[in-house]
Protein backbone atom coordinates (compact mmCIF):
# COMPACT_ATOMS: atom_id res chain seq x y z
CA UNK A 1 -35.80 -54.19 -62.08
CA UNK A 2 -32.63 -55.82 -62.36
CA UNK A 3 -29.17 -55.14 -60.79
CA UNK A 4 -27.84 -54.86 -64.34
CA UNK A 5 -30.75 -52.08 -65.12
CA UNK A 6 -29.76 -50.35 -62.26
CA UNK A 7 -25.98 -50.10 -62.85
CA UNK A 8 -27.35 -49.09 -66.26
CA UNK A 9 -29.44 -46.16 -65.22
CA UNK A 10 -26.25 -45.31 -62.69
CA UNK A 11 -24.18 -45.04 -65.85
CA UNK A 12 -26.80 -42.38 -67.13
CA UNK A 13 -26.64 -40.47 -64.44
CA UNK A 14 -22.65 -40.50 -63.81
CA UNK A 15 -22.30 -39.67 -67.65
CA UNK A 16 -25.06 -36.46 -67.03
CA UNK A 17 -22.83 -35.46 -64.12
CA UNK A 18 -19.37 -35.38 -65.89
CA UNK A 19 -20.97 -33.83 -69.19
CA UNK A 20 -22.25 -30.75 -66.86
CA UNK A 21 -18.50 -30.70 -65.08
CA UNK A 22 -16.96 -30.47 -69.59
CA UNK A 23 -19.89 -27.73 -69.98
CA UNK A 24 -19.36 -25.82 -67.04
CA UNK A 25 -15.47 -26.40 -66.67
CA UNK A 26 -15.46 -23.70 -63.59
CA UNK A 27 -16.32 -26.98 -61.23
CA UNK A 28 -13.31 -28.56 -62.21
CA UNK A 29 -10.93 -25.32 -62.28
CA UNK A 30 -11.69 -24.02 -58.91
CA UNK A 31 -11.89 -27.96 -57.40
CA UNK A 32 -8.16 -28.08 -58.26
CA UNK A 33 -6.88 -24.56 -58.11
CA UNK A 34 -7.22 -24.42 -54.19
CA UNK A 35 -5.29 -27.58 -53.24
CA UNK A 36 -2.79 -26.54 -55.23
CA UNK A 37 -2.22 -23.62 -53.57
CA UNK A 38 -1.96 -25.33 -50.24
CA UNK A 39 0.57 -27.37 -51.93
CA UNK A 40 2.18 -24.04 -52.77
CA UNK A 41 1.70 -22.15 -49.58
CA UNK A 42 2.25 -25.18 -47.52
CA UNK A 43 5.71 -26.06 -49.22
CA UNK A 44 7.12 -23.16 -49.78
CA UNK A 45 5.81 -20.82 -46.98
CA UNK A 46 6.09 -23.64 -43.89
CA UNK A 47 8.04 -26.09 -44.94
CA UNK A 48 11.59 -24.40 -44.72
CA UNK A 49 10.18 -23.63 -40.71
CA UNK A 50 9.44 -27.20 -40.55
CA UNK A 51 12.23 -28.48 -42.26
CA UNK A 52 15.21 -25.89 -41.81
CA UNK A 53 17.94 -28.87 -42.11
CA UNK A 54 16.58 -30.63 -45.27
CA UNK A 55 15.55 -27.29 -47.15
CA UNK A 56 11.69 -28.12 -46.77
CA UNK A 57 12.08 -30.91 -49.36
CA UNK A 58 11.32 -33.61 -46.65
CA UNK A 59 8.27 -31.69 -45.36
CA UNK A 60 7.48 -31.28 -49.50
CA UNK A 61 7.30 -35.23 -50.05
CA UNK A 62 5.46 -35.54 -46.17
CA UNK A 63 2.96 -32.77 -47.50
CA UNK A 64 1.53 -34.34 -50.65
CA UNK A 65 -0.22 -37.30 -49.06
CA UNK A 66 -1.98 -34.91 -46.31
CA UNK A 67 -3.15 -32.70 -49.81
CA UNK A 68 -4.01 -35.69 -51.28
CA UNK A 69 -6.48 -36.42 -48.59
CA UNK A 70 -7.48 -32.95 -48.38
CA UNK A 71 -8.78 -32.97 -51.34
CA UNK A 72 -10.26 -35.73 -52.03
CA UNK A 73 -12.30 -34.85 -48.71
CA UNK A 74 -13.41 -31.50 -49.41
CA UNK A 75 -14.19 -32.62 -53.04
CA UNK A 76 -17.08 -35.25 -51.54
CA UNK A 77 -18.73 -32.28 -51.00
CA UNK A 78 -19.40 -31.96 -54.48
CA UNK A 79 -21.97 -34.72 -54.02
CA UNK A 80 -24.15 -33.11 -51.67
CA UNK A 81 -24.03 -30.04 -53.38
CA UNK A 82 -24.96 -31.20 -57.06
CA UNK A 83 -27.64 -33.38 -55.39
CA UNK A 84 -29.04 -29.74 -53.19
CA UNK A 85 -29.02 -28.17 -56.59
CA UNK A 86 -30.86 -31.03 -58.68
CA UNK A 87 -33.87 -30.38 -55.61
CA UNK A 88 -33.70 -27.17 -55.99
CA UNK A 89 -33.69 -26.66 -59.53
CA UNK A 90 -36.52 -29.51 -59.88
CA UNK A 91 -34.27 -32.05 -61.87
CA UNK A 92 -35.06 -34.49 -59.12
CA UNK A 93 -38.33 -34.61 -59.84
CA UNK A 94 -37.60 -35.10 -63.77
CA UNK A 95 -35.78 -38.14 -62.61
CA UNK A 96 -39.01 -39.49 -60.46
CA UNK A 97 -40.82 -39.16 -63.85
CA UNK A 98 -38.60 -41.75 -65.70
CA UNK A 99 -38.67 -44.93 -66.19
CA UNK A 100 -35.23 -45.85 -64.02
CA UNK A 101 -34.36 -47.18 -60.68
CA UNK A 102 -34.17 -44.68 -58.01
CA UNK A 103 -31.41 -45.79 -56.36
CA UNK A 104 -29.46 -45.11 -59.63
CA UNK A 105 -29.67 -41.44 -59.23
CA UNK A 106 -27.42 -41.29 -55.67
CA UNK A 107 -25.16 -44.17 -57.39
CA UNK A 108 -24.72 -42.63 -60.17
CA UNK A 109 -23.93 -39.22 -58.66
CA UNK A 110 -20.81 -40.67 -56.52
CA UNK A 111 -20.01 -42.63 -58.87
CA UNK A 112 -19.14 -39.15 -61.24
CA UNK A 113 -17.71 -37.96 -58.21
CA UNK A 114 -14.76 -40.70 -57.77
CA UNK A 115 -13.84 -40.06 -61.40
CA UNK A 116 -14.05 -36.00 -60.78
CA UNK A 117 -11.76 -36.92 -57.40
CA UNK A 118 -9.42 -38.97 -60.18
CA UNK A 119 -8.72 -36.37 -62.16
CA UNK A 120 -7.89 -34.04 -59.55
CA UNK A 121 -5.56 -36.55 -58.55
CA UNK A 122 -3.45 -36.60 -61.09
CA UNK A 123 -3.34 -33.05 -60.99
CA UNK A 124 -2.22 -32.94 -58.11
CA UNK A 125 0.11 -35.34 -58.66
CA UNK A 126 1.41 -33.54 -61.29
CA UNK A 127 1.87 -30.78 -58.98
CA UNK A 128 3.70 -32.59 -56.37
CA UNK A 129 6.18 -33.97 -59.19
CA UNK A 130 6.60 -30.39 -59.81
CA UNK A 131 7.44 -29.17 -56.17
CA UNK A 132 9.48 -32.46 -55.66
CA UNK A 133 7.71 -34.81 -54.28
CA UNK A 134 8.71 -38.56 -55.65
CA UNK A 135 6.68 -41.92 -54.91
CA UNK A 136 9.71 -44.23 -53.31
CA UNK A 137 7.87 -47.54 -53.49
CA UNK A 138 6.81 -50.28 -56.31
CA UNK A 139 3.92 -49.02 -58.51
CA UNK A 140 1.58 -51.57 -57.11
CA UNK A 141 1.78 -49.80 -53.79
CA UNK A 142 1.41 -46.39 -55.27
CA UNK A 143 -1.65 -47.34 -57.14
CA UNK A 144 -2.95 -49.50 -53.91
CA UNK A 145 -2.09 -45.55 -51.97
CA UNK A 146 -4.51 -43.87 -54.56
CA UNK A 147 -6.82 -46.00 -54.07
CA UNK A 148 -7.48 -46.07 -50.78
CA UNK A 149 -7.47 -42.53 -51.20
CA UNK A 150 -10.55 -42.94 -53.36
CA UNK A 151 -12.49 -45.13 -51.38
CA UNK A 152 -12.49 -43.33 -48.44
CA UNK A 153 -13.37 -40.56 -50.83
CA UNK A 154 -16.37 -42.58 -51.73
CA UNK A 155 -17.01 -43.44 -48.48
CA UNK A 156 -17.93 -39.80 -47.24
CA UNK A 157 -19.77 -38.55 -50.86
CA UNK A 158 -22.43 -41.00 -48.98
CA UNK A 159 -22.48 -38.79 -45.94
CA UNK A 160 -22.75 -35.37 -48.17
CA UNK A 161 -25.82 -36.97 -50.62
CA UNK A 162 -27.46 -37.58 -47.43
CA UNK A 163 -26.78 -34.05 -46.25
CA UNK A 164 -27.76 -33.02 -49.51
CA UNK A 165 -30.96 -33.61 -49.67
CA UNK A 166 -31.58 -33.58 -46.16
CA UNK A 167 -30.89 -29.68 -46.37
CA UNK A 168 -31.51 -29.01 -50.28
CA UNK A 169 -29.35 -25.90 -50.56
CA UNK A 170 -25.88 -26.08 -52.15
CA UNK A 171 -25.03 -22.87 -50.20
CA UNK A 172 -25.97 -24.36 -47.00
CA UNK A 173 -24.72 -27.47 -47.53
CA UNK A 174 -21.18 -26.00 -48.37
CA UNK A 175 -21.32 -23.92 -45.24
CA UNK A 176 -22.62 -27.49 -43.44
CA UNK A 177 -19.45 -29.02 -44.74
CA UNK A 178 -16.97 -26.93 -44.37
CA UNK A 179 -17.10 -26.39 -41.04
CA UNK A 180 -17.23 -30.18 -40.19
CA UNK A 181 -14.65 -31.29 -43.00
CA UNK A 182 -12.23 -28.11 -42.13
CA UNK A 183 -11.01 -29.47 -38.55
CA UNK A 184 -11.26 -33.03 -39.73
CA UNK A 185 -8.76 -32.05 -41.86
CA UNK A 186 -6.50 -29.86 -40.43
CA UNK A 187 -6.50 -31.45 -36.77
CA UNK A 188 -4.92 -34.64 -37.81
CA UNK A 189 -1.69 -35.03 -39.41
CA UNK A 190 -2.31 -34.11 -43.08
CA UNK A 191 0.24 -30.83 -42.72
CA UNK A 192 1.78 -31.57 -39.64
CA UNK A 193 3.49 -34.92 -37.38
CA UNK A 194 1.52 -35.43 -34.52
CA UNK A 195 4.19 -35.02 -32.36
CA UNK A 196 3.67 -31.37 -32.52
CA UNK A 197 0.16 -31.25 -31.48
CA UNK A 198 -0.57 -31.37 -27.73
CA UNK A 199 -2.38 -34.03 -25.84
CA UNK A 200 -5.79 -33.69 -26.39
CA UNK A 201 -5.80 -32.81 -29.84
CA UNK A 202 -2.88 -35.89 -30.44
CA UNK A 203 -5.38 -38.28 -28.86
CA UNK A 204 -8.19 -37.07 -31.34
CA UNK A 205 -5.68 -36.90 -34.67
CA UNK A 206 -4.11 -40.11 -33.82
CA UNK A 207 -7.60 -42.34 -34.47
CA UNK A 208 -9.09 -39.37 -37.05
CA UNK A 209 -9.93 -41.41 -40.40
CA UNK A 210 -8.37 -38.50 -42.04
CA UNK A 211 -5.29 -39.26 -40.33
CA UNK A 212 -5.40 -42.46 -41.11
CA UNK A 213 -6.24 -42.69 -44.64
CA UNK A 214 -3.04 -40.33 -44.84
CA UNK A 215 -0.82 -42.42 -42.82
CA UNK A 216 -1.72 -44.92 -45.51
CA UNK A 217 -1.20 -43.23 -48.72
CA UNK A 218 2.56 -41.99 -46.74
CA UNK A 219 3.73 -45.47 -46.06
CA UNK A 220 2.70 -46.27 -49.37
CA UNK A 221 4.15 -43.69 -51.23
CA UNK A 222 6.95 -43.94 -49.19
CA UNK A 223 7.26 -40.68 -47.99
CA UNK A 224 8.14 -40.55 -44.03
CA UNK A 225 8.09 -37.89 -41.92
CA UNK A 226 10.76 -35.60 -42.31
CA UNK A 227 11.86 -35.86 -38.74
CA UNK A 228 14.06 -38.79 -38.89
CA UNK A 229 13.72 -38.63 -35.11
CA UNK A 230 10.12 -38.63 -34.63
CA UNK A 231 8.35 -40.65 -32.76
CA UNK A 232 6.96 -43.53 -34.07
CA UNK A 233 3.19 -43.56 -33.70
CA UNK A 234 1.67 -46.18 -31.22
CA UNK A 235 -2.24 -45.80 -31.88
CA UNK A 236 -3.76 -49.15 -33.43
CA UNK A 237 -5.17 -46.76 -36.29
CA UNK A 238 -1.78 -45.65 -37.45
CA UNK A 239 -0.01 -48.68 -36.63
CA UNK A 240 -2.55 -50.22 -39.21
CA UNK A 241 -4.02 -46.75 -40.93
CA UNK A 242 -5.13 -49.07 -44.34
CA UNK A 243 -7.24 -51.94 -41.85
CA UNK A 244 -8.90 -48.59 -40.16
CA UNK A 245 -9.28 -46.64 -43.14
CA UNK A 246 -11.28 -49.43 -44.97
CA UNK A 247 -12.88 -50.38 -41.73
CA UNK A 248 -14.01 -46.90 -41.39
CA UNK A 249 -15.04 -46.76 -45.23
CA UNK A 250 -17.29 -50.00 -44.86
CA UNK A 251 -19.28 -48.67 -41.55
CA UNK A 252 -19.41 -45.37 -43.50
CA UNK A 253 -21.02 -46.79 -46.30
CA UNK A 254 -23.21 -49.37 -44.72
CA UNK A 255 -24.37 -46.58 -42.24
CA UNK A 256 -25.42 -43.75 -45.14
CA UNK A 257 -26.64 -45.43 -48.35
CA UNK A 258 -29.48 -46.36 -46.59
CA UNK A 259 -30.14 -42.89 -45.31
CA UNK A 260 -29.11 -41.48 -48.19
CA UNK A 261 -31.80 -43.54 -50.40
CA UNK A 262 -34.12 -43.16 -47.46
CA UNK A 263 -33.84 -39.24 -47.76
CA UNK A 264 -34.05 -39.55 -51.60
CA UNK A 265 -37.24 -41.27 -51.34
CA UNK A 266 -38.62 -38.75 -49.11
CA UNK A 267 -37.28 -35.82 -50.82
CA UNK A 268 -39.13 -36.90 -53.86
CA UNK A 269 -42.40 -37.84 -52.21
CA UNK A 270 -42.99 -34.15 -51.31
């Protein structure tokens, strides 16, 4: 089978998985409700704390990029989910009966994941506009922000199809997730600088992909951090958070879409 058969059956597949997210528009709803009320929580409830001398409008434009990552994060877990639930439900096996490549079914999945994680982006974009956060730099380096934001996205959807259908059970795989993704999230510097954290847990955020991939999207947003006197991060990954967020995206990557085909072709042996 050819390479051009295979992106073809991927295209199948990715077009099945956004037709289920327009029929059952729930996915999408509660995918974007929640980050938007960290935004809301986060920059209205903290960020005056944070913030007292700018208002919390500083911490408001230093915010969005740690949401942004967030998000696009926690909605990787998507993947493994959908995948748990195709196992479960038997669609897998539908697929094994066809006359397609079998790689095409994990492709295509992330692939319908990365447009899911666009659209949430703009909404949250919109959202940030709304709360007033503003992008400071050329539109080139915006767009190269988002997308780094979307291949590191990419990146870990690998991880949860593995997970997926190494443990075919969306509940357990959310469970799985969540309390892996949660701290990855939260101890790094998505909501907060790292100045504030204390040694340990600074030495751990400062070369956390998460953190990094945020550093990224804030320097190219330009959105700095609201302490004008902050200290200025030292760590190689922050010093250079887009070199060791695609760094980390390539051994990601090159690491689970073997395993994750692997799996598949195990999972659908049974």
């Amino acid at each position: 089978m050819s390479s051009l058969d295979v992106f073809s059956d991927a295209a199948v597949i990715a077009k099945r998985n956004l037709i289920k997210i327009k029929r059952v528009p729930d996915l999408l709803v509660f995918t974007t409700l929640s980050p938007i009320m960290f935004v809301l929580l986060f920059a209205y409830v903290f960020g005056g704390a944070i913030d007292p001398e700018g208002g919390g409008g500083g911490y408001r434009e230093f915010l969005i990029a740690g949401i942004f990552a967030q998000t696009v994060v926690f909605g990787a877990t998507i993947t493994g989910a959908g995948l748990a639930e195709d196992v479960k439900k038997g669609i897998i096996d539908r697929f094994r009966s066809l006359p397609m490549a079998p790689s095409a079914v994990l492709t295509g999945r992330t692939l319908s994941d990365v447009i899911n994680n666009v659209i949430v982006l703009v909404v949250m974009s919109l959202t940030g506009l709304a709360v007033g956060w503003r992008i400071r730099t050329s539109f080139f380096e915006a767009l190269w922000g988002f997308l780094l934001l979307l291949i590191f996205a990419y990146a870990i959807s690998w991880v949860m199809a593995w997970v997926g259908l190494l443990v075919p059970s969306p509940e357990v795989v959310n469970n799985a997730s969540f309390m892996v993704i949660f701290p990855l999230t939260f101890v790094a510097n998505t909501f907060v600088p790292l100045s504030t954290l204390p040694g340990p847990l600074q030495t751990f955020a400062e070369w956390n992909p998460v953190s990094a991939v945020t550093q990224a999207a804030r320097n190219l947003f330009g959105n700095p951090d609201p302490n004008p006197n902050a200290p200025v991060p030292d760590a190689w990954s922050l010093v250079h958070p887009e070199a060791y967020t695609l760094i980390w995206a390539a051994v990601v990557i090159a690491i689970f879409v073997p395993l994750a085909n692997a799996q598949y072709r195990r999972a659908t042996s049974r």
